[in-house]
N, C-alpha and C. Protein backbone atom coordinates (compact mmCIF):
# COMPACT_ATOMS: atom_id res chain seq x y z
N UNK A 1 2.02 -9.56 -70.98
CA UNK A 1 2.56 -8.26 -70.71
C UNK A 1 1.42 -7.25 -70.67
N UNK A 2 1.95 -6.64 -69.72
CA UNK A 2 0.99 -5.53 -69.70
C UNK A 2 0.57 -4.55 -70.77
N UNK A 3 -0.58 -3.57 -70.96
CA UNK A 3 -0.82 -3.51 -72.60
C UNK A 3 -0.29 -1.92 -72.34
N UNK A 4 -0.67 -0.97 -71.15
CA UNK A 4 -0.34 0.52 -70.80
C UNK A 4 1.21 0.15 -70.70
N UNK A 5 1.85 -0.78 -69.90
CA UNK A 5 3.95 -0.95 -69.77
C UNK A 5 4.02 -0.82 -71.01
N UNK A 6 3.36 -1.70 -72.00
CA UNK A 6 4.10 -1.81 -73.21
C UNK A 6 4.19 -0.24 -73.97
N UNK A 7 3.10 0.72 -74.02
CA UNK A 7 2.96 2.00 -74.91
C UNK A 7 3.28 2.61 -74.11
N UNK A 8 3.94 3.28 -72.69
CA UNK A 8 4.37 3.89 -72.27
C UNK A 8 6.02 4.13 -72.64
N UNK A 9 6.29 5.29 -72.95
CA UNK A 9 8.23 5.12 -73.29
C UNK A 9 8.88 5.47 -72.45
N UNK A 10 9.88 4.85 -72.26
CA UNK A 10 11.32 4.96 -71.02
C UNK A 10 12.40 6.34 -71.38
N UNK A 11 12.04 7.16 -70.59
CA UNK A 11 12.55 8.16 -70.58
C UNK A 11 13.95 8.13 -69.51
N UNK A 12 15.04 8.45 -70.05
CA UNK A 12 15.61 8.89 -68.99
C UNK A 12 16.02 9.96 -67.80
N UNK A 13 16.01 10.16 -67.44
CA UNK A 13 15.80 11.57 -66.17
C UNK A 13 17.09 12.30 -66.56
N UNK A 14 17.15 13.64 -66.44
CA UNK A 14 18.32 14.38 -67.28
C UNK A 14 19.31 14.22 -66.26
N UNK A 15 20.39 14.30 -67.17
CA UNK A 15 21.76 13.90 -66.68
C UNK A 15 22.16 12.55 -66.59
N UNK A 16 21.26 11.72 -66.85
CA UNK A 16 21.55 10.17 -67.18
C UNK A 16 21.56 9.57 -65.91
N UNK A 17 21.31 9.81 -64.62
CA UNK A 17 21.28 9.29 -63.31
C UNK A 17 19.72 9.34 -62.93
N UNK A 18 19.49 8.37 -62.39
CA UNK A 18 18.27 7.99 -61.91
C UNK A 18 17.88 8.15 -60.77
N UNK A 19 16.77 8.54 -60.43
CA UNK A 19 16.12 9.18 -59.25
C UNK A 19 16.69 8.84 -57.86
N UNK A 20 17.05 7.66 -57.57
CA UNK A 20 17.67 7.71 -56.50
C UNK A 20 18.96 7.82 -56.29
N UNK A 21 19.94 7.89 -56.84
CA UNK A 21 21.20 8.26 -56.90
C UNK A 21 20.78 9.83 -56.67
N UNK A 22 19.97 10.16 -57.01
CA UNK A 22 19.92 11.60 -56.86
C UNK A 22 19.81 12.38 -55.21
N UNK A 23 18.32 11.64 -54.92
CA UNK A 23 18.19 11.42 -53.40
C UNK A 23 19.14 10.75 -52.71
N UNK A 24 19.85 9.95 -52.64
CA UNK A 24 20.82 9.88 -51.81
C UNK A 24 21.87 11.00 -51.80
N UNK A 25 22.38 11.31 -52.72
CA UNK A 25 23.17 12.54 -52.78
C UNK A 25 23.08 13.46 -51.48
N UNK A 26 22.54 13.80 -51.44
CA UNK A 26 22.50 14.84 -50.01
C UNK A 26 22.25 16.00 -50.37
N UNK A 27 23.12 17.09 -49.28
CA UNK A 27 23.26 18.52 -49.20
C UNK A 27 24.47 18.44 -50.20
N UNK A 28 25.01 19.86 -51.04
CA UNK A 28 26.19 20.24 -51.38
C UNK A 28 26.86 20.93 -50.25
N UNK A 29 28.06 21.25 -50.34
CA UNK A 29 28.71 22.60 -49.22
C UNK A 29 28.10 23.71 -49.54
N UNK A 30 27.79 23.50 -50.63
CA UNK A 30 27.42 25.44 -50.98
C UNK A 30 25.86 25.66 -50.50
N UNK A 31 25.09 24.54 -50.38
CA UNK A 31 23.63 24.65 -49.32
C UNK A 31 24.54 24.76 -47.98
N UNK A 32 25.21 24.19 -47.78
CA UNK A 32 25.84 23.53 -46.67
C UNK A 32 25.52 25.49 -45.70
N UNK A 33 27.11 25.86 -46.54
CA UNK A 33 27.13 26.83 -46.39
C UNK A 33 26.08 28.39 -45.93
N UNK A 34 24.77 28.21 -47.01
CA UNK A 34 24.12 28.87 -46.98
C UNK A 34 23.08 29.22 -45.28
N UNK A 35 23.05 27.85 -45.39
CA UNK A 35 22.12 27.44 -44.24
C UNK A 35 23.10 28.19 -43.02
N UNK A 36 24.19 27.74 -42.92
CA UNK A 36 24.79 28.28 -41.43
C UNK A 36 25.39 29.55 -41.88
N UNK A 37 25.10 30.45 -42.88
CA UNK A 37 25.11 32.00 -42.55
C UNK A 37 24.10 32.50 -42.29
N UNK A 38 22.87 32.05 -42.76
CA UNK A 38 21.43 32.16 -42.31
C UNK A 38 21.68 32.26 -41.05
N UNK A 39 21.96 30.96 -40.16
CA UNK A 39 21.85 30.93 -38.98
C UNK A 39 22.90 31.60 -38.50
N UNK A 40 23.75 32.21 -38.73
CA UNK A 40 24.62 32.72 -38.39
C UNK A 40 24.10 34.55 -37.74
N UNK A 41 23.45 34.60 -39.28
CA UNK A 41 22.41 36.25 -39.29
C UNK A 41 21.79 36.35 -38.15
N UNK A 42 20.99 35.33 -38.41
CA UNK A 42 19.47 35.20 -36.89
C UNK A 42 20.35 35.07 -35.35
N UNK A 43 21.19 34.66 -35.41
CA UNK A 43 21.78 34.83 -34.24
C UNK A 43 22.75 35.97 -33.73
N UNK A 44 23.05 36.33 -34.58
CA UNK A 44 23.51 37.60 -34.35
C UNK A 44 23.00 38.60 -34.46
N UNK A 45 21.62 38.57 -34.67
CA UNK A 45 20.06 39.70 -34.50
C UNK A 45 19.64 39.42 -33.63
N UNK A 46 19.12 38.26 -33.36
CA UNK A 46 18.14 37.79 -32.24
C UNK A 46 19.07 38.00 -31.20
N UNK A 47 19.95 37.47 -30.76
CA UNK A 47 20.80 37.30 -29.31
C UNK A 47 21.37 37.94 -28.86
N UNK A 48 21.47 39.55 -29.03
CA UNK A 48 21.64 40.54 -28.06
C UNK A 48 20.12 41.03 -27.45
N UNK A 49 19.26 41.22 -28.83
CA UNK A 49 17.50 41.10 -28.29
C UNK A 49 17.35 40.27 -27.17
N UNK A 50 17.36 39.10 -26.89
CA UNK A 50 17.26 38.01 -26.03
C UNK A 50 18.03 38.52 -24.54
N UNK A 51 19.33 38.54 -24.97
CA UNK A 51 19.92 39.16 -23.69
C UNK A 51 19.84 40.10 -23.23
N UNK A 52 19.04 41.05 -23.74
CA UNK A 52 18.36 42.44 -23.11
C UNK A 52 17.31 42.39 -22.51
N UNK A 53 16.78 41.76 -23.01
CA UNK A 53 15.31 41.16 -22.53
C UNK A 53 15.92 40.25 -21.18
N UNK A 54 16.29 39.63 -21.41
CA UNK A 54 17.05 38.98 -19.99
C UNK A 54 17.84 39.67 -18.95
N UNK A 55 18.35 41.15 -19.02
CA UNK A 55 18.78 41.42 -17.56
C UNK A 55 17.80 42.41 -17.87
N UNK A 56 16.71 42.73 -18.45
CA UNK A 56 15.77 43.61 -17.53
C UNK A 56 14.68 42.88 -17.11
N UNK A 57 14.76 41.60 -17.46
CA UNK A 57 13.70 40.72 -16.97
C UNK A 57 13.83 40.84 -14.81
N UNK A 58 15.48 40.50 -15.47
CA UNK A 58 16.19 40.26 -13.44
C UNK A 58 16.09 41.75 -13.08
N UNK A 59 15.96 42.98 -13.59
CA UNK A 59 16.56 44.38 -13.37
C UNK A 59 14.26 44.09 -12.62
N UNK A 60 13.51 43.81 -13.21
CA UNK A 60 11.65 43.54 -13.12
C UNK A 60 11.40 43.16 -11.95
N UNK A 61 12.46 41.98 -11.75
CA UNK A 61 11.98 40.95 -10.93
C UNK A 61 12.43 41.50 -9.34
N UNK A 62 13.42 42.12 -9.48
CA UNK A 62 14.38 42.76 -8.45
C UNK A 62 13.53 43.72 -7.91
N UNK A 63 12.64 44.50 -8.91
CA UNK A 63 11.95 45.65 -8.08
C UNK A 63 10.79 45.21 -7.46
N UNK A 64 9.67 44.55 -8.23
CA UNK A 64 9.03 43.08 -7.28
C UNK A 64 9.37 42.55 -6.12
N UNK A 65 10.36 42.31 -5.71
CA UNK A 65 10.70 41.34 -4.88
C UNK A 65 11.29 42.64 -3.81
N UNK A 66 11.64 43.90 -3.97
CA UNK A 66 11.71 44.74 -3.34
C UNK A 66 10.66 45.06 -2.94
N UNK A 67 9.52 45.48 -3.64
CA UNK A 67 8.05 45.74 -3.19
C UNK A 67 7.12 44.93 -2.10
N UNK A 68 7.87 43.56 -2.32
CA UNK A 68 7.35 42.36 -1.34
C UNK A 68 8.26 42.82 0.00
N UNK A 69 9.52 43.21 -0.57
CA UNK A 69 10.00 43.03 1.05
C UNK A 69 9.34 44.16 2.18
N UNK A 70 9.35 45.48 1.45
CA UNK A 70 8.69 46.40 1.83
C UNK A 70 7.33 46.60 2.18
N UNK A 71 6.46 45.20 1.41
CA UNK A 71 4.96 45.31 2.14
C UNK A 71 5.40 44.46 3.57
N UNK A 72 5.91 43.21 3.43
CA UNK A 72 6.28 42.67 4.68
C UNK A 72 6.79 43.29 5.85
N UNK A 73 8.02 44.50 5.26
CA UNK A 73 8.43 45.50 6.43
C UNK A 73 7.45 46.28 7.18
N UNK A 74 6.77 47.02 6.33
CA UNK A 74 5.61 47.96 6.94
C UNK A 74 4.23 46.85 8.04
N UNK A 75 4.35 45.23 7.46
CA UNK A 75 3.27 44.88 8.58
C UNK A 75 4.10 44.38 9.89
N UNK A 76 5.52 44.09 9.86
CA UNK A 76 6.58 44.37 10.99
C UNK A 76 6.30 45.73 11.77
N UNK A 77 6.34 46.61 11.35
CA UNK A 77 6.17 47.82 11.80
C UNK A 77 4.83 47.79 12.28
N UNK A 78 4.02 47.45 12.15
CA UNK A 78 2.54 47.50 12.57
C UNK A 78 2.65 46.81 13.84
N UNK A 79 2.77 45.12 13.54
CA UNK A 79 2.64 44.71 14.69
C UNK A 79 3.56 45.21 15.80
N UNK A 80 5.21 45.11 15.19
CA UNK A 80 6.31 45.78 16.32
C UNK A 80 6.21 47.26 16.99
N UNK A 81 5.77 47.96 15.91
CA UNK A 81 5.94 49.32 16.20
C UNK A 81 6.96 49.94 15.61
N UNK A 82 7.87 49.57 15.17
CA UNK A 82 9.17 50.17 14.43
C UNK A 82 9.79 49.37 13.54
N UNK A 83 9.99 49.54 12.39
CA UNK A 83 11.16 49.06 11.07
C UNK A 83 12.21 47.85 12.07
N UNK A 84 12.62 47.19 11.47
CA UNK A 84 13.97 46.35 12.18
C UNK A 84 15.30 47.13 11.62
N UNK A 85 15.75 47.30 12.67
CA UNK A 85 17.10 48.16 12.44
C UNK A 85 17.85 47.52 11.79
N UNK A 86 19.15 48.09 11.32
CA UNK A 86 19.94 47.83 10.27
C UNK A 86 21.01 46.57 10.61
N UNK A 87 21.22 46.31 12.18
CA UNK A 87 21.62 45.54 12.30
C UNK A 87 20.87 43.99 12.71
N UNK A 88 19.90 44.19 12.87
CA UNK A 88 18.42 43.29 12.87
C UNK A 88 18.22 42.65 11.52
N UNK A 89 18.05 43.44 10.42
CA UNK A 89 18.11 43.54 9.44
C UNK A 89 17.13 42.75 8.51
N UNK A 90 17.23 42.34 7.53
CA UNK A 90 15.69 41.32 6.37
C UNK A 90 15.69 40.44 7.46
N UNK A 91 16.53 39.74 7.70
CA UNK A 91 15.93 38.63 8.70
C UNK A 91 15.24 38.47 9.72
N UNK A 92 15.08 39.92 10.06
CA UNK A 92 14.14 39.90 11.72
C UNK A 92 12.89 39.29 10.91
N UNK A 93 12.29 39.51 9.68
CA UNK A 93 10.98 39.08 9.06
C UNK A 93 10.83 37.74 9.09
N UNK A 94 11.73 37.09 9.17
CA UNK A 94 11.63 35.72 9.25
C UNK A 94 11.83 34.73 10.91
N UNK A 95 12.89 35.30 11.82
CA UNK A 95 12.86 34.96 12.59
C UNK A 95 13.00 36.31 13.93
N UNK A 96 12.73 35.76 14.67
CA UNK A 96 13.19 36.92 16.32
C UNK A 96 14.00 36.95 16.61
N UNK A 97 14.99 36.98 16.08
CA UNK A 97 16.50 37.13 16.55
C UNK A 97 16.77 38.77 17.67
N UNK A 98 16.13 39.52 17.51
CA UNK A 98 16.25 40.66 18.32
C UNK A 98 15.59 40.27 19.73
N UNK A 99 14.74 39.48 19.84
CA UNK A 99 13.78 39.04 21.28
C UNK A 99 12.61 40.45 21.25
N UNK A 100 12.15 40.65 20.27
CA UNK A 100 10.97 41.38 20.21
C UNK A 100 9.62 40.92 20.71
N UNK A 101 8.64 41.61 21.80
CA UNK A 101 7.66 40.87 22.11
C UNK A 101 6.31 40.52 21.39
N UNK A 102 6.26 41.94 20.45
CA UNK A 102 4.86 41.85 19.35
C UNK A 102 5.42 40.95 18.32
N UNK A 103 6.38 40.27 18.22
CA UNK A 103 6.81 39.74 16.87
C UNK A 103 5.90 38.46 16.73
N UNK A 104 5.31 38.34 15.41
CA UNK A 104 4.51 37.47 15.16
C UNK A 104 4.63 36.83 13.84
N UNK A 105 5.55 36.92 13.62
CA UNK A 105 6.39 36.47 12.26
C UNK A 105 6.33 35.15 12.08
N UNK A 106 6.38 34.26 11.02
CA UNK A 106 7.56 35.17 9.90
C UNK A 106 6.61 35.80 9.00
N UNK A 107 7.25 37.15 8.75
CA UNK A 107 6.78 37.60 7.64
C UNK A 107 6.67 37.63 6.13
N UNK A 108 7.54 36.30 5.58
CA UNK A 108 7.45 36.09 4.82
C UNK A 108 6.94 35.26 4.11
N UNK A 109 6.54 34.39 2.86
CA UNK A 109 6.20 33.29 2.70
C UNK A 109 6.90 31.83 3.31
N UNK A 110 7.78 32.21 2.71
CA UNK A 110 9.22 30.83 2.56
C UNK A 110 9.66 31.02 3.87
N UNK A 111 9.84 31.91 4.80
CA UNK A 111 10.54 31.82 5.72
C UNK A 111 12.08 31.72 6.00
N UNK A 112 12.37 32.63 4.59
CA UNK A 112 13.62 32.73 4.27
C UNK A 112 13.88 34.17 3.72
N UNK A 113 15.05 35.00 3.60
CA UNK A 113 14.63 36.38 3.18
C UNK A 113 15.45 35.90 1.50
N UNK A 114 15.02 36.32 0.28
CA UNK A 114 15.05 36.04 -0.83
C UNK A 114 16.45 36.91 -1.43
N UNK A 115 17.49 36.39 -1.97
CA UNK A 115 18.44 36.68 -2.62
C UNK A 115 18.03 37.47 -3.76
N UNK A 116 18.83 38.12 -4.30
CA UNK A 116 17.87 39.37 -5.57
C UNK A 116 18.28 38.12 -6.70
N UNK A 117 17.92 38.91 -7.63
CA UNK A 117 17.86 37.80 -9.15
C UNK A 117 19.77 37.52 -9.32
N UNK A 118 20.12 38.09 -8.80
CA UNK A 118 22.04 38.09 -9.44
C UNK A 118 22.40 36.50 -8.07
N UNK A 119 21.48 36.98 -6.80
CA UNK A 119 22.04 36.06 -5.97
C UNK A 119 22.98 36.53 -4.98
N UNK A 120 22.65 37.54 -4.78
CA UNK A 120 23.19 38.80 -3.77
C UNK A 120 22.34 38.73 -2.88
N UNK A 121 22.57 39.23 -1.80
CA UNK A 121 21.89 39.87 -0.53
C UNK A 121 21.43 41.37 -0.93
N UNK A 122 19.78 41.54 -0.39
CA UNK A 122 19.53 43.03 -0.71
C UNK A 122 20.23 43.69 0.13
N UNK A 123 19.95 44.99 0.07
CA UNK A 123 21.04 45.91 0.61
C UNK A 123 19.55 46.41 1.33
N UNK A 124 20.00 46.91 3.07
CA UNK A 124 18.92 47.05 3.81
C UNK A 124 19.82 48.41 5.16
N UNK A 125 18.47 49.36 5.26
CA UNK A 125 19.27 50.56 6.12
C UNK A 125 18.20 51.07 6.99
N UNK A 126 18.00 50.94 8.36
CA UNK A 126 16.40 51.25 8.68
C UNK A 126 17.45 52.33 10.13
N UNK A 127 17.18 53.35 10.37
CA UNK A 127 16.40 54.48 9.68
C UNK A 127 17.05 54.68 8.33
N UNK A 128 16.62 55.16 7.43
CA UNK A 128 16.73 55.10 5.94
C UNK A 128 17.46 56.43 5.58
N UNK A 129 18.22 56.71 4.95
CA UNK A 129 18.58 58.14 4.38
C UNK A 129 17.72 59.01 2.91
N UNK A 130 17.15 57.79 2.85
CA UNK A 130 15.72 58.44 1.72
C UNK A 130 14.16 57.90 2.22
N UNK A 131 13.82 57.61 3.21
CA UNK A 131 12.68 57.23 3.92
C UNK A 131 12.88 56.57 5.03
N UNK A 132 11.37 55.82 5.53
CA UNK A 132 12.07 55.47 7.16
C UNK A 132 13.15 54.32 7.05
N UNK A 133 13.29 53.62 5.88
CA UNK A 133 14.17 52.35 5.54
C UNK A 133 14.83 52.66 4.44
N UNK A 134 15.64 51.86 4.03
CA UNK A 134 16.25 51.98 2.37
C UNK A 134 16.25 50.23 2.09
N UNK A 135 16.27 50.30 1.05
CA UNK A 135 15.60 48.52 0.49
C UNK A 135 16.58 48.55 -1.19
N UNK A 136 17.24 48.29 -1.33
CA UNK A 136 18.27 48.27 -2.27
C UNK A 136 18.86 46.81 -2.80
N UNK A 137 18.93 46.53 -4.26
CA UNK A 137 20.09 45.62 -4.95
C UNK A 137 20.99 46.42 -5.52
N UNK A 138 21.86 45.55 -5.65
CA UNK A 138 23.04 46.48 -6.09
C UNK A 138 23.43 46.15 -7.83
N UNK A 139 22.52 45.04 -8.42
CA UNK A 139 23.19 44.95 -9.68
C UNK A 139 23.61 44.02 -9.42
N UNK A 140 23.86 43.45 -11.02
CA UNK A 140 24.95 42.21 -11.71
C UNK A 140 26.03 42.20 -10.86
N UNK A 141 27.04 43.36 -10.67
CA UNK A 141 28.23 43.56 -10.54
C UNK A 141 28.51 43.45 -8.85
N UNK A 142 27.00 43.85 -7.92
CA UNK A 142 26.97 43.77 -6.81
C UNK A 142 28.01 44.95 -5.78
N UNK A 143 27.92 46.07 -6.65
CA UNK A 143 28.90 47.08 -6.23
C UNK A 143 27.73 48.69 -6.32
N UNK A 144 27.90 49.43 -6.45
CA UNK A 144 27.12 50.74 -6.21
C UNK A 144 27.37 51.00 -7.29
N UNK A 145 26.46 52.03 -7.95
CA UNK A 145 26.24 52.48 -9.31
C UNK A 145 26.62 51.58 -10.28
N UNK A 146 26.79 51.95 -11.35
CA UNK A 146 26.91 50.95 -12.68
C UNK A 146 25.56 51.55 -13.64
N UNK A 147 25.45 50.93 -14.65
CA UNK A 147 24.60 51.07 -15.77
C UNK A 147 24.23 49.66 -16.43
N UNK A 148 23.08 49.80 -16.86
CA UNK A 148 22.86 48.61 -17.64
C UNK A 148 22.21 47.34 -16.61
N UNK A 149 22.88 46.25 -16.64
CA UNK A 149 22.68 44.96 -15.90
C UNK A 149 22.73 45.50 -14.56
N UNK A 150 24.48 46.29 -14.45
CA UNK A 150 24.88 46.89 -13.26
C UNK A 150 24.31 47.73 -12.48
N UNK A 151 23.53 48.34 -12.91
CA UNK A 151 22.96 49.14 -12.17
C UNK A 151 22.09 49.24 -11.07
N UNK A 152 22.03 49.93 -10.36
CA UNK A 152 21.18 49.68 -8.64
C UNK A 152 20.16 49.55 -8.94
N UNK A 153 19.12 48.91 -8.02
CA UNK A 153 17.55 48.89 -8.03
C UNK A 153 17.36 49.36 -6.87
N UNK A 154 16.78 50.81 -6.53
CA UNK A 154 16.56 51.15 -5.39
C UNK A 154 14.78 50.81 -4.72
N UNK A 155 14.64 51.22 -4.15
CA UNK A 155 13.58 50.79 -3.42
C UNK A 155 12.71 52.23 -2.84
N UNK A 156 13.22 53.07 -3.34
CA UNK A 156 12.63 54.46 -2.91
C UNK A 156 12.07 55.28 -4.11
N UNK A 157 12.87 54.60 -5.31
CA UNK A 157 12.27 55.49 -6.87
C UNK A 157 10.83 55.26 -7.30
C-alpha cells in the first residue's frame, strides 16, 4: 500500500454527494430562468438599435445609388445632348429603345437599371420640376411622403 493513500484522510464533500453526482446535475430553473431574462434584456435593447441602423442603412444606400444614376444621366446628356425623357425613362441608360443616334450606351455597369433597396422602381421625371430631371425613391411603403423607413429619398436635396 501506498505510504501518502494511507496518511491522507477521506473527507466527504458537503452534503454527502460526491463530485460527480454533482456535475451531472445540470442547470436549475432558477439559472434556467435567469439566463433567458438576460437574454431577454439584450434583446429588447439591442433590436430596435439594429433595426434602425437597418432602414437607414437602405434610406444610405438609396441616396448612393441615386447619385450613380444621376452621374450616368448627365454622361447620357453629354453624349445625346438631352436627359431621356420621362417616357424613355432609367432605361434609355441601358438600352436604345428611343432610336437615338449619339447613344453609346449602356450606361450603366450591369446593364440593368437597379431597383432601390425596398425593390421598387426609382421614380424618374426629365424635364424635372426641381432641376433638369427628378431622380426619386419613394420609401419602404413605396407611396409619397411618409417618415421614418417611409420616407422619400429625393435626388435634388
Amino acid at each position: 500500500m501506498n505510504v501518502i493513500a494511507s496518511i491522507t484522510p477521506r473527507i466527504a464533500p458537503c452534503g454527502g454527494k460526491n463530485r460527480t453526482d454533482r456535475q451531472r446535475r445540470g442547470f436549475t430553473l432558477v439559472e434556467l430562468l435567469v439566463v433567458l431574462a438576460i437574454l431577454g434584456l439584450l434583446v429588447g435593447l439591442v433590436g430596435p438599435q439594429v433595426m434602425k441602423t437597418l432602414g437607414s442603412s437602405k434610406t444610405k444606400t438609396a441616396r448612393l445609388q441615386i447619385e450613380d444614376l444621376s452621374a450616368a444621366l448627365d454622361i447620357y446628356r453629354l453624349e445625346v445632348g438631352r436627359y431621356p425623357t420621362t417616357n424613355d425613362g432609367l432605361q434609355a441608360l441601358v438600352e436604345n429603345t428611343a432610336g437615338v443616334p449619339n447613344w453609346n450606351g449602356p450606361y450603366l455597369k450591369k446593364s440593368q437599371v437597379p431597383k432601390d433597396p425596398w425593390g421598387f422602381d426609382y421614380q424618374y421625371r426629365s424635364p424635372g420640376q426641381n432641376g433638369s430631371f427628378d431622380l426619386w425613391a419613394l420609401g419602404a411603403d413605396n407611396r409619397e411622403g411618409g417618415d421614418g423607413e417611409n420616407q422619400d429619398v429625393l435626388g435634388w436635396e
